[in-house]
PDB file of N, CA and C in Angstrom:
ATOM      1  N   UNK A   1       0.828  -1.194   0.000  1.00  0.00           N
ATOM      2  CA  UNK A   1       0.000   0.000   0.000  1.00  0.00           C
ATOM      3  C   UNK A   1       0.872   1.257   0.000  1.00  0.00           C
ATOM      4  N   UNK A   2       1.963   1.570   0.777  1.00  0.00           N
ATOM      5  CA  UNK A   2       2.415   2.269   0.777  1.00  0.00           C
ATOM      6  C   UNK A   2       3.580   2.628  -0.543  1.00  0.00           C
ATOM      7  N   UNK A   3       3.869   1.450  -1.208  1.00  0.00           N
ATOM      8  CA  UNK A   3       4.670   1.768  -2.765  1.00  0.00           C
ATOM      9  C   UNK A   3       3.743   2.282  -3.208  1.00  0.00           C
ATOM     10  N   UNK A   4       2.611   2.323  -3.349  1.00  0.00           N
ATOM     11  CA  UNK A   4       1.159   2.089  -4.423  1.00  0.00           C
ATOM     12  C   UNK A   4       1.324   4.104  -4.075  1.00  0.00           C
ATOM     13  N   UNK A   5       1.070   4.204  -2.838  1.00  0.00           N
ATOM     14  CA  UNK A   5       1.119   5.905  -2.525  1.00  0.00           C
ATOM     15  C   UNK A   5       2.131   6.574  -3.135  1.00  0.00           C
ATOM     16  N   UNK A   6       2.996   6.436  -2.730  1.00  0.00           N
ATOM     17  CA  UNK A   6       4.558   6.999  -3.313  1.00  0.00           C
ATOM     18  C   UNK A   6       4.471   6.937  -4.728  1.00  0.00           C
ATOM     19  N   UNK A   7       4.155   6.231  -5.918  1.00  0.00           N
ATOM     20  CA  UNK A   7       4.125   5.938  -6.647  1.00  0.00           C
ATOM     21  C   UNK A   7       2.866   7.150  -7.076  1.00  0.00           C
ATOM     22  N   UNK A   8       1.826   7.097  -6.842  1.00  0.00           N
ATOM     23  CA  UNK A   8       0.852   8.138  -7.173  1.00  0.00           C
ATOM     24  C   UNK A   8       1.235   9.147  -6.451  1.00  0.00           C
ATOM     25  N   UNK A   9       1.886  10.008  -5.507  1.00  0.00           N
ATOM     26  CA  UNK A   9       2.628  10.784  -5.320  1.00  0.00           C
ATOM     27  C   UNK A   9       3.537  11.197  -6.444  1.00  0.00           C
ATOM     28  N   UNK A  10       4.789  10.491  -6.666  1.00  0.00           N
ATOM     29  CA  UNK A  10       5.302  10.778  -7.710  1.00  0.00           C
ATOM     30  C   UNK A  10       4.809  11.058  -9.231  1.00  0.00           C
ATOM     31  N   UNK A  11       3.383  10.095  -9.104  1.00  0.00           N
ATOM     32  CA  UNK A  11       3.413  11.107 -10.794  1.00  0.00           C
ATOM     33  C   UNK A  11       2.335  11.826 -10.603  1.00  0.00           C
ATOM     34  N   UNK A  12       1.839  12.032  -9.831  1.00  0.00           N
ATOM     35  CA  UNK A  12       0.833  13.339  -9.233  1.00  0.00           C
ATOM     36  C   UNK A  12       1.976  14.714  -9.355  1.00  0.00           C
ATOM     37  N   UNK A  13       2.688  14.706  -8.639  1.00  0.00           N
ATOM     38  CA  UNK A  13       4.367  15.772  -8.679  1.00  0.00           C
ATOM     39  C   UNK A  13       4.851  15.465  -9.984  1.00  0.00           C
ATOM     40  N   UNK A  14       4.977  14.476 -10.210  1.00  0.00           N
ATOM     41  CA  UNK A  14       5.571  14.920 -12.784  1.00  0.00           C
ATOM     42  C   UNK A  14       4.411  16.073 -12.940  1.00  0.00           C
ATOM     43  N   UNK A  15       3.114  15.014 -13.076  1.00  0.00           N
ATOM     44  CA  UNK A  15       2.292  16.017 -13.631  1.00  0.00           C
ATOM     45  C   UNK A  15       2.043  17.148 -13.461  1.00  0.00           C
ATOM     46  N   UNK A  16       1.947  17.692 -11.933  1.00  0.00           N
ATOM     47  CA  UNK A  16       1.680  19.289 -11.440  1.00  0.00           C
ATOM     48  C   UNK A  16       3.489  20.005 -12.268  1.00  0.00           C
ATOM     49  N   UNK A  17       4.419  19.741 -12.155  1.00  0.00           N
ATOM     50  CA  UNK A  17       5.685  20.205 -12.450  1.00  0.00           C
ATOM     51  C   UNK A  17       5.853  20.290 -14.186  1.00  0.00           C
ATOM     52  N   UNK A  18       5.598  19.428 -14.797  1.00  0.00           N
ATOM     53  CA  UNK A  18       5.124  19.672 -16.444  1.00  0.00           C
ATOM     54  C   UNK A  18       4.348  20.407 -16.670  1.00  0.00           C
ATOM     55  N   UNK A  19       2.771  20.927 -15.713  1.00  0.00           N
ATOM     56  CA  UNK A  19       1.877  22.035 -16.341  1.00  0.00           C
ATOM     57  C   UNK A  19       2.197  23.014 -16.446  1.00  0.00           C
ATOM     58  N   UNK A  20       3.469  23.306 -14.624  1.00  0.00           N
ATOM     59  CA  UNK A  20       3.795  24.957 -14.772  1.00  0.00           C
ATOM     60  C   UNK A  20       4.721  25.042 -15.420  1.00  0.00           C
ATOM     61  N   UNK A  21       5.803  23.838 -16.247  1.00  0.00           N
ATOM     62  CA  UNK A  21       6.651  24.150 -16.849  1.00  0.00           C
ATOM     63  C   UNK A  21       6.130  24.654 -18.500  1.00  0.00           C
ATOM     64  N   UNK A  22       5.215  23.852 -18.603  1.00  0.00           N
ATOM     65  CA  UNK A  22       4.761  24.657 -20.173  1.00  0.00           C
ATOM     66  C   UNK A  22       3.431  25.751 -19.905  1.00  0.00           C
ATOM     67  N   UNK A  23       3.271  26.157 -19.045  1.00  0.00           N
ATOM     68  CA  UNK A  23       2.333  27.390 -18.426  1.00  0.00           C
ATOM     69  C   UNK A  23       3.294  28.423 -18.540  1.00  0.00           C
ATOM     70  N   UNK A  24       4.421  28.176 -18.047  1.00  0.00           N
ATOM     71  CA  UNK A  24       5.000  28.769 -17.767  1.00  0.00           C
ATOM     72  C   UNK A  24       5.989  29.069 -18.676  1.00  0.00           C
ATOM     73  N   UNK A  25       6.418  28.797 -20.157  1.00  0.00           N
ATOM     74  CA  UNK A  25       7.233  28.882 -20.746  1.00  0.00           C
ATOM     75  C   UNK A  25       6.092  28.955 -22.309  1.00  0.00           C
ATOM     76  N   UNK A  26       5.392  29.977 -22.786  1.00  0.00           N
ATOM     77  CA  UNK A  26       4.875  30.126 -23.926  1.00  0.00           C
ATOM     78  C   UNK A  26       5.796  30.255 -25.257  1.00  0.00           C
ATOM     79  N   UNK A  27       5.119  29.674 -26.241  1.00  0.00           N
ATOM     80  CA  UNK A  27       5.434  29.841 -27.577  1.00  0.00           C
ATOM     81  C   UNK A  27       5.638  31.789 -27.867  1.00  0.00           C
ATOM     82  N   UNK A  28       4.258  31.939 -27.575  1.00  0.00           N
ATOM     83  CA  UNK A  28       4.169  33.343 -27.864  1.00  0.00           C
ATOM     84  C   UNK A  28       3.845  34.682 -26.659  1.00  0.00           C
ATOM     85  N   UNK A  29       4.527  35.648 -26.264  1.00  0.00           N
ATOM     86  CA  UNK A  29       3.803  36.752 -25.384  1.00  0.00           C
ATOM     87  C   UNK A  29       3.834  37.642 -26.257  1.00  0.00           C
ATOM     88  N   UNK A  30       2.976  38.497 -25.454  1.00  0.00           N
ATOM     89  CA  UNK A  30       2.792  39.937 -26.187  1.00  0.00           C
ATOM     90  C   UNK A  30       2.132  40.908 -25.019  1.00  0.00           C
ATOM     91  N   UNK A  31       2.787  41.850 -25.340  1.00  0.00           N
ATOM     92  CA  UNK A  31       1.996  43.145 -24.139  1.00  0.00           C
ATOM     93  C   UNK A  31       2.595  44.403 -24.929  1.00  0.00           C
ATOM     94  N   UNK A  32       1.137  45.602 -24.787  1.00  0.00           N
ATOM     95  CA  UNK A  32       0.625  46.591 -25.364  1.00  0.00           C
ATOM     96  C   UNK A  32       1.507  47.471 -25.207  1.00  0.00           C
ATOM     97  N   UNK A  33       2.224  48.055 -25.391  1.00  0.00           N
ATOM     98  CA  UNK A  33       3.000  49.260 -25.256  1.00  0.00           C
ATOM     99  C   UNK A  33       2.169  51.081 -25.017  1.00  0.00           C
ATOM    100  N   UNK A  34       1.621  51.039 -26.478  1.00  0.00           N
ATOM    101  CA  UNK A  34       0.727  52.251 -26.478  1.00  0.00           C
ATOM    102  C   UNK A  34      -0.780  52.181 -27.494  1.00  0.00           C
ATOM    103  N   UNK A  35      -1.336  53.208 -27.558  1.00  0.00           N
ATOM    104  CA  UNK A  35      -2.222  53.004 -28.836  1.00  0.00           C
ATOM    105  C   UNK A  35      -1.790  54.588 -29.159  1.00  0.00           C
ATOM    106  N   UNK A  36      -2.554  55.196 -30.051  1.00  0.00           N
ATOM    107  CA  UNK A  36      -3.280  56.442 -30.733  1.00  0.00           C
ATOM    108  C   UNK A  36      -4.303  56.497 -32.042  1.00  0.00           C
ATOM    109  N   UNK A  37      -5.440  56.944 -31.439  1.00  0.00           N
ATOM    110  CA  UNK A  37      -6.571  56.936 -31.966  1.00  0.00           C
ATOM    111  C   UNK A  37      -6.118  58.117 -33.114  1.00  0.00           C
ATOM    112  N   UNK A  38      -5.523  57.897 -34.421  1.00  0.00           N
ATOM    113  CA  UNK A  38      -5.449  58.733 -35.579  1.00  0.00           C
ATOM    114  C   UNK A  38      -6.270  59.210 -35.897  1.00  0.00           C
ATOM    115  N   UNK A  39      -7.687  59.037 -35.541  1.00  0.00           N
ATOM    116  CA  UNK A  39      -8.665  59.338 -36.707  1.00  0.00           C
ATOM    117  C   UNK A  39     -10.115  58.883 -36.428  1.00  0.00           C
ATOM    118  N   UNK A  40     -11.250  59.022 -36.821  1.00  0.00           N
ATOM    119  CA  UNK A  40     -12.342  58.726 -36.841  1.00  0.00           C
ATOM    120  C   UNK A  40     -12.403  56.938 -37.406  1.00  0.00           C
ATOM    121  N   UNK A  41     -11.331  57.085 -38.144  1.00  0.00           N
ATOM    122  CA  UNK A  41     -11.787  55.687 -39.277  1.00  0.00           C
ATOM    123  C   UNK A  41     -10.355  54.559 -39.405  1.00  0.00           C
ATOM    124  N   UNK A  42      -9.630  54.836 -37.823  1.00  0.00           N
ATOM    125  CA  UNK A  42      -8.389  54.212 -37.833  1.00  0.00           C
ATOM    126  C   UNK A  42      -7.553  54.843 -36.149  1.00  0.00           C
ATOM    127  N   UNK A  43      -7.099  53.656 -35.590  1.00  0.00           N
ATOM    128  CA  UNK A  43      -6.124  53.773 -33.964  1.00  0.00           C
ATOM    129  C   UNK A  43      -4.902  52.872 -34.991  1.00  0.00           C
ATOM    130  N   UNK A  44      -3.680  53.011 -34.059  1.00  0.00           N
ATOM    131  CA  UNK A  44      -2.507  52.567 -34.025  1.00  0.00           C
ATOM    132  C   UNK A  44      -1.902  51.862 -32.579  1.00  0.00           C
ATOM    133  N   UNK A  45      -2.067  50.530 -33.088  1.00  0.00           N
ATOM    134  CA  UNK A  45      -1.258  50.090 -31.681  1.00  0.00           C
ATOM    135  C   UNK A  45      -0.094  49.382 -31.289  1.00  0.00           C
ATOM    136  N   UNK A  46       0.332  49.803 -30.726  1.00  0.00           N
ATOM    137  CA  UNK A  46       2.233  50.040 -30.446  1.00  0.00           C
ATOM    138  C   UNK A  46       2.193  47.704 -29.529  1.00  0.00           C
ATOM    139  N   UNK A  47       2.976  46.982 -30.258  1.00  0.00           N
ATOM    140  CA  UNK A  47       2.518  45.825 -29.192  1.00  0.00           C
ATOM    141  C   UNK A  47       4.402  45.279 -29.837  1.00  0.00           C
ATOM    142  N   UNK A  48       4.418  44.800 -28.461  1.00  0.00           N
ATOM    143  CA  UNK A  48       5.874  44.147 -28.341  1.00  0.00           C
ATOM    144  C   UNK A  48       5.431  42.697 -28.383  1.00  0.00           C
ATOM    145  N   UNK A  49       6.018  41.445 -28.805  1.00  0.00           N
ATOM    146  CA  UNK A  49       5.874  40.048 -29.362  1.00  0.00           C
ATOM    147  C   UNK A  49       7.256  39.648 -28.896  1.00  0.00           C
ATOM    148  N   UNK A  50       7.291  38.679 -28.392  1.00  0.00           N
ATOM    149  CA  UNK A  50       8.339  37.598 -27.771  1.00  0.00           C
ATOM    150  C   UNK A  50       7.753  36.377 -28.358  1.00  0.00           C
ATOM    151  N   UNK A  51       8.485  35.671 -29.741  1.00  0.00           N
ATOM    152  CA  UNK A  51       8.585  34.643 -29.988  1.00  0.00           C
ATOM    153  C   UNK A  51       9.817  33.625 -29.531  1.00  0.00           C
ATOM    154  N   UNK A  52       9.309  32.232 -29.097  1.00  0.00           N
ATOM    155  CA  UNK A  52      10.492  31.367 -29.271  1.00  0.00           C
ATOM    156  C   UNK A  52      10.551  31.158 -30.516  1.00  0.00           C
ATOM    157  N   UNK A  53      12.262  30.752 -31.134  1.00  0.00           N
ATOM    158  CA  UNK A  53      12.433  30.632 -32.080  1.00  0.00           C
ATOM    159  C   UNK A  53      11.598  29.817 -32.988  1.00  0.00           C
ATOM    160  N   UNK A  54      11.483  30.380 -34.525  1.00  0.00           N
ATOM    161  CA  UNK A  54      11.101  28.974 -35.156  1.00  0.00           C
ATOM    162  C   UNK A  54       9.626  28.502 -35.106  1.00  0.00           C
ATOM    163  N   UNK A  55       8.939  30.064 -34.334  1.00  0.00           N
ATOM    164  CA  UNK A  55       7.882  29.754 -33.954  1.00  0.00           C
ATOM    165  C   UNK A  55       7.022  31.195 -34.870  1.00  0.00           C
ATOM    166  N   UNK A  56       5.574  30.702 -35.289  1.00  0.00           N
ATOM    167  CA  UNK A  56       4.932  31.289 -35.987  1.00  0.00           C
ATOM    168  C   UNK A  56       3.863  31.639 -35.229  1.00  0.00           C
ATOM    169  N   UNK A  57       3.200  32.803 -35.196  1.00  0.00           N
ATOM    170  CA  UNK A  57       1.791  33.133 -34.155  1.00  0.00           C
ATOM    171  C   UNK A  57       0.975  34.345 -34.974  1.00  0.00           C
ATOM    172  N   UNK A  58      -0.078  34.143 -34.542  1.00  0.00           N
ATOM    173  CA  UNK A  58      -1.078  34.958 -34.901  1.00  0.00           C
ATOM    174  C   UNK A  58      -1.420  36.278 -33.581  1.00  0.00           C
ATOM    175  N   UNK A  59      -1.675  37.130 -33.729  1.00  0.00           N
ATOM    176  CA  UNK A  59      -1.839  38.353 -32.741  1.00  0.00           C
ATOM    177  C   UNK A  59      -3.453  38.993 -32.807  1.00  0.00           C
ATOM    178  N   UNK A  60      -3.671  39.419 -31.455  1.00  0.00           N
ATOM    179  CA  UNK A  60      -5.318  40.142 -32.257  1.00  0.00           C
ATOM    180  C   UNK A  60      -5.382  41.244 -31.363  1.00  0.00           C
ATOM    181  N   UNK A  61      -5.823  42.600 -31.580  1.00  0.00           N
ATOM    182  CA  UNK A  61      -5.752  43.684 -31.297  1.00  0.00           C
ATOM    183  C   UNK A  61      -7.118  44.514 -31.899  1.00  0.00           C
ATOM    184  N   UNK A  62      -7.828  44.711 -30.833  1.00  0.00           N
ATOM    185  CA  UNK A  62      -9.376  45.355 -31.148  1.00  0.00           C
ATOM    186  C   UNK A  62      -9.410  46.555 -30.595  1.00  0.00           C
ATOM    187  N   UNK A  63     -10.387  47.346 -31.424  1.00  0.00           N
ATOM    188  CA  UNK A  63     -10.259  48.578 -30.497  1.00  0.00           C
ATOM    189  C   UNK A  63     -12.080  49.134 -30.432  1.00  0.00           C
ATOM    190  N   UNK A  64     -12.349  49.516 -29.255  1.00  0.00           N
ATOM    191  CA  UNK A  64     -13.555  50.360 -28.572  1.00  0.00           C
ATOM    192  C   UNK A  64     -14.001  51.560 -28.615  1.00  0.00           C
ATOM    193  N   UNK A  65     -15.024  51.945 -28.555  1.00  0.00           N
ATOM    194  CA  UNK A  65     -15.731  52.853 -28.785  1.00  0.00           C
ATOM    195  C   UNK A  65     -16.197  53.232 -27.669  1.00  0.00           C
ATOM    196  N   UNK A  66     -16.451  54.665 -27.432  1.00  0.00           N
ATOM    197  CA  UNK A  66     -16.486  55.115 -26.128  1.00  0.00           C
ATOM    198  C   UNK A  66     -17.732  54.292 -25.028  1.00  0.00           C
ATOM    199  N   UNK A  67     -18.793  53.716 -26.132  1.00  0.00           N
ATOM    200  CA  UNK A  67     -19.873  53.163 -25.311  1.00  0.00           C
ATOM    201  C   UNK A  67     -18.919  51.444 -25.044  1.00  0.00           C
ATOM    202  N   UNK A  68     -18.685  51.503 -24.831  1.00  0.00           N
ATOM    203  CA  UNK A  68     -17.477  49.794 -25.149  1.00  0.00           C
ATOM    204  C   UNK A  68     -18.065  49.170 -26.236  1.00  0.00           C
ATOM    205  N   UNK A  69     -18.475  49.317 -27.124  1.00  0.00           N
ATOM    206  CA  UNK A  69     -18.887  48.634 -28.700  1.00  0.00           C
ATOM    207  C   UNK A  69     -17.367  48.767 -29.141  1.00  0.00           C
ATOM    208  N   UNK A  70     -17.226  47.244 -29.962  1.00  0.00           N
ATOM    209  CA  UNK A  70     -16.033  46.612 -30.961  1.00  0.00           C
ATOM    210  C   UNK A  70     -16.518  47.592 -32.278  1.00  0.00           C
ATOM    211  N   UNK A  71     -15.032  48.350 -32.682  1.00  0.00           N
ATOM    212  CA  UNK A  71     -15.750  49.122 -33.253  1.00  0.00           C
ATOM    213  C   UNK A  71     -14.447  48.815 -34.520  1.00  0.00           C
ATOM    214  N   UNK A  72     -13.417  48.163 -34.371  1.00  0.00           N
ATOM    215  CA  UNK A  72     -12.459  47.441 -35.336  1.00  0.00           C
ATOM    216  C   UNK A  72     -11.763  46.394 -34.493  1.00  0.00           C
ATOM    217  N   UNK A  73     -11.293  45.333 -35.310  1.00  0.00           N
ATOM    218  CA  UNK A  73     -10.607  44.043 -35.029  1.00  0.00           C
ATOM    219  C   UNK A  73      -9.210  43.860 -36.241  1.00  0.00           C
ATOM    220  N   UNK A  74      -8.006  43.680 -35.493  1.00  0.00           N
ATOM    221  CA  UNK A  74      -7.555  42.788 -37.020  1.00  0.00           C
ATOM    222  C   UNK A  74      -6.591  42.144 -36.245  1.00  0.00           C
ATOM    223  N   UNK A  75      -6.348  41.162 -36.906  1.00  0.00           N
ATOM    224  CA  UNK A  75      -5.241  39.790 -36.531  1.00  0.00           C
ATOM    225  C   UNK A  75      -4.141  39.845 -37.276  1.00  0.00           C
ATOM    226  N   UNK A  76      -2.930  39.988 -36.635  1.00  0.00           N
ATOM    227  CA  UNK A  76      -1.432  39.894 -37.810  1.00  0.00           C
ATOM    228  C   UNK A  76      -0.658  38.863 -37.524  1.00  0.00           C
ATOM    229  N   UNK A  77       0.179  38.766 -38.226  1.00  0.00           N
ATOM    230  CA  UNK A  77       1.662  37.959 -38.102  1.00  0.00           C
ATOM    231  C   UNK A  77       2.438  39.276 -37.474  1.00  0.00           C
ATOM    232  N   UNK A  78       2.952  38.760 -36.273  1.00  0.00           N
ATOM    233  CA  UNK A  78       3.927  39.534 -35.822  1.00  0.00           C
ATOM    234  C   UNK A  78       5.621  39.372 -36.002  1.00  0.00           C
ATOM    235  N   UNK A  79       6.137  40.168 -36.297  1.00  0.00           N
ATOM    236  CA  UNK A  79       7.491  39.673 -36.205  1.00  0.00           C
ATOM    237  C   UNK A  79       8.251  39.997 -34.630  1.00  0.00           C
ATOM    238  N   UNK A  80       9.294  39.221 -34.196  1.00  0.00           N
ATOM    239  CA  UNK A  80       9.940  39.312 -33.254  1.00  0.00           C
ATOM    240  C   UNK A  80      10.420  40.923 -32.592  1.00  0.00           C
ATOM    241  N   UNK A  81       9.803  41.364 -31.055  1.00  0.00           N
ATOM    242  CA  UNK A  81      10.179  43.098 -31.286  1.00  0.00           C
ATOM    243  C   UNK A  81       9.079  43.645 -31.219  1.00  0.00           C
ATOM    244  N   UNK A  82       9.148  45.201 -31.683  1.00  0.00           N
ATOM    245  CA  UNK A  82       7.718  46.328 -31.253  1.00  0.00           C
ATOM    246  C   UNK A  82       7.162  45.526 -32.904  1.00  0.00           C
ATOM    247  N   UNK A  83       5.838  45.972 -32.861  1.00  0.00           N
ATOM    248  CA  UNK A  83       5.174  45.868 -34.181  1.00  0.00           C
ATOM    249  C   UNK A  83       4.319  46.941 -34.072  1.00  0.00           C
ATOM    250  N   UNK A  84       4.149  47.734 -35.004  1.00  0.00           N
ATOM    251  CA  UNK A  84       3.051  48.614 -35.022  1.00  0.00           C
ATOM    252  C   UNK A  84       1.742  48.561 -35.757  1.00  0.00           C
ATOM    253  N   UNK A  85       0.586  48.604 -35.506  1.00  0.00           N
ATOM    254  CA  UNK A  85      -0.372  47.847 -36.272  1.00  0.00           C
ATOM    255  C   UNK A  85      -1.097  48.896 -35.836  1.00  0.00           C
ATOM    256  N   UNK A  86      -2.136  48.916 -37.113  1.00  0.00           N
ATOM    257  CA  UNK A  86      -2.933  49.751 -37.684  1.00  0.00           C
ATOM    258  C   UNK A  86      -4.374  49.049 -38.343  1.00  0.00           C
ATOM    259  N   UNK A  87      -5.428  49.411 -37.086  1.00  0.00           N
ATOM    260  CA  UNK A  87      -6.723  49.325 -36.865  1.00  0.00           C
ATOM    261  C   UNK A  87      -7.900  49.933 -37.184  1.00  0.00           C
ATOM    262  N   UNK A  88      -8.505  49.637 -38.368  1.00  0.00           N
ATOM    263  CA  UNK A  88      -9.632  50.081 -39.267  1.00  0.00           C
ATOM    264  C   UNK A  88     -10.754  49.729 -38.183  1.00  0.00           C
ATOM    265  N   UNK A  89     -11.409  51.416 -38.178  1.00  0.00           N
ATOM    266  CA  UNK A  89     -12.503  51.090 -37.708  1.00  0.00           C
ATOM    267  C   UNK A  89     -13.371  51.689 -38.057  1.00  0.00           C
ATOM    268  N   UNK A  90     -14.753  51.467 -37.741  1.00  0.00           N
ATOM    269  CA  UNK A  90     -16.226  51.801 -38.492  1.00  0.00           C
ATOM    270  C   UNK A  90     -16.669  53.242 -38.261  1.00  0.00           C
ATOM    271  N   UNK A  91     -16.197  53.696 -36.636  1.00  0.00           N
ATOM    272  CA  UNK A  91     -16.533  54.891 -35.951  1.00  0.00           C
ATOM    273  C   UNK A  91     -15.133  55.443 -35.160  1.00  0.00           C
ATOM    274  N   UNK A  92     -15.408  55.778 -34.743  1.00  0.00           N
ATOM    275  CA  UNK A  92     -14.243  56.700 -33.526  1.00  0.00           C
ATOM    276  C   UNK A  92     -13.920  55.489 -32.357  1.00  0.00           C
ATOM    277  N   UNK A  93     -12.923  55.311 -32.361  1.00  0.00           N
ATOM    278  CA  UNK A  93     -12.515  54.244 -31.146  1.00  0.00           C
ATOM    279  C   UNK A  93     -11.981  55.040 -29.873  1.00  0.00           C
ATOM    280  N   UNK A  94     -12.657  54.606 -28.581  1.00  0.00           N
ATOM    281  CA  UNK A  94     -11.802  55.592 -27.630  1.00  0.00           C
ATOM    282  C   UNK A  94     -10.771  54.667 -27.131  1.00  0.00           C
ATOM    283  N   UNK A  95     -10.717  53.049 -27.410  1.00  0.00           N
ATOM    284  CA  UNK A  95      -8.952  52.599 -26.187  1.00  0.00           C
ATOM    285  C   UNK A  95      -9.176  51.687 -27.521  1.00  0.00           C
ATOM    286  N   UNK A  96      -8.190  51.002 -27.828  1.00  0.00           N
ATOM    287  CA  UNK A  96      -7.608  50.094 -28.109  1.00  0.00           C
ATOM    288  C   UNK A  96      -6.494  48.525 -27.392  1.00  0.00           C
ATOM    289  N   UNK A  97      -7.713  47.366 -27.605  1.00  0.00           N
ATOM    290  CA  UNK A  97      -6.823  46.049 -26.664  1.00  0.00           C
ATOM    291  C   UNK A  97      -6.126  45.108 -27.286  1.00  0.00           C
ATOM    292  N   UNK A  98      -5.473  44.354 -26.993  1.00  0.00           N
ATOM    293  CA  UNK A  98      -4.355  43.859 -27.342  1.00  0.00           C
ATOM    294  C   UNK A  98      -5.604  42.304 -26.491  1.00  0.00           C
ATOM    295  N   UNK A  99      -5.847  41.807 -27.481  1.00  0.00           N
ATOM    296  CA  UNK A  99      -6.432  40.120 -27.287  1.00  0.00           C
ATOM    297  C   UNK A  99      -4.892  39.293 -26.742  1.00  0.00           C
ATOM    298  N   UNK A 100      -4.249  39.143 -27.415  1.00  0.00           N
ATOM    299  CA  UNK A 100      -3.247  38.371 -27.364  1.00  0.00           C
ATOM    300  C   UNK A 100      -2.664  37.861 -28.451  1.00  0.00           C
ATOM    301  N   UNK A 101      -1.597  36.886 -28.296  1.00  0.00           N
ATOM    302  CA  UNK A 101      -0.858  35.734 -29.197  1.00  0.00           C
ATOM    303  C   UNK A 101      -1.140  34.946 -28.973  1.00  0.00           C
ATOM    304  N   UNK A 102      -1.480  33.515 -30.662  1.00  0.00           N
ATOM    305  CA  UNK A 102      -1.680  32.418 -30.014  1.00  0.00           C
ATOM    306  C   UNK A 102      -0.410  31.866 -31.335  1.00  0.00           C
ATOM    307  N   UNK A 103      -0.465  30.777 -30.729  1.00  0.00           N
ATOM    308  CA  UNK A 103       0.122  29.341 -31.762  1.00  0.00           C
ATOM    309  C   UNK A 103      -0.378  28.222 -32.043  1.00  0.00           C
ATOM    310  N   UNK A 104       0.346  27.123 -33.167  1.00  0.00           N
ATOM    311  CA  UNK A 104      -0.266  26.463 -33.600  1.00  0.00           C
ATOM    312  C   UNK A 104      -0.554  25.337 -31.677  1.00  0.00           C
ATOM    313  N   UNK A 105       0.674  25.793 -30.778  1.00  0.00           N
ATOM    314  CA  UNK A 105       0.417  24.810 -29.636  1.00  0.00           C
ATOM    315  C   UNK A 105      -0.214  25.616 -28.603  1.00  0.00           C
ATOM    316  N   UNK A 106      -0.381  26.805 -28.437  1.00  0.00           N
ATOM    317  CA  UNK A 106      -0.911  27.898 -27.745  1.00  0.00           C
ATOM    318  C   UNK A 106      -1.823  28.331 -27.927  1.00  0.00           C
ATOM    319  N   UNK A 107      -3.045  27.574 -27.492  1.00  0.00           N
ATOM    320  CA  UNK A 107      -4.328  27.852 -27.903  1.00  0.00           C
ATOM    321  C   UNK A 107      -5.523  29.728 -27.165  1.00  0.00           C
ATOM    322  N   UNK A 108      -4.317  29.394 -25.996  1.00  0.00           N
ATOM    323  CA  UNK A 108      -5.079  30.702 -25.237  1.00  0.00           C
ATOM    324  C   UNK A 108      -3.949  31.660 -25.321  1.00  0.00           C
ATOM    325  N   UNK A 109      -4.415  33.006 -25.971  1.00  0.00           N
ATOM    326  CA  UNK A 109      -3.603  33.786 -26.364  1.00  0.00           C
ATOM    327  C   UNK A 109      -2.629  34.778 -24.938  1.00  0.00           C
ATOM    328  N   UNK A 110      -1.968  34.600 -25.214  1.00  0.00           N
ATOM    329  CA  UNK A 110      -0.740  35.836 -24.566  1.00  0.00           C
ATOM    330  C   UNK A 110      -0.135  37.076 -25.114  1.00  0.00           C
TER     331      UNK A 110
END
């Protein structure tokens, strides 16, 4: 009985130690730097991207309208570094958000 414990102990401890190791080590981050609302019909948003090498991701960055209505969306390929991206929108946006990065193994964006 007591191998039988130790034994489910031990891979109870693999498993918890593998989640935070790939929790904890993403394909892709990303965090917002700045925006500026150019225009009635277009914001600009400033977003820094940390890829591991070798690695390809998609980005999404929406921006709001003073009532919080989605008032533009667009998704890029980011390259490694600041990226500056430029957000078509329908009306006047007052903030602009940064959704995240995902990958082909990174399903919830960062």
């Amino acid at each position: 009985m007591t191998a039988l414990t130790v034994l489910l102990a031990a891979v109870f401890l693999s498993w918890v130690a593998w989640v935070a190791w790939s929790h904890g080590t993403p394909d892709a981050e990303s965090a917002m730097v700045g925006f500026d609302v150019a225009s009635d019909s277009s914001a600009t948003a400033q977003v820094d991207v940390q890829l591991e090498t070798g690695v390809e991701a998609t980005c999404k960055v929406r921006a709001f309208a003073e009532d919080h209505t989605i008032v533009g969306e667009v998704s890029f390929t980011p390259e490694e570094g600041r990226n500056e991206v430029t957000v078509r929108t329908e009306r006047r946006a007052n903030t602009v958000e940064l959704v995240g990065c995902v990958t082909s193994d990174q399903q919830r964006p960062r």
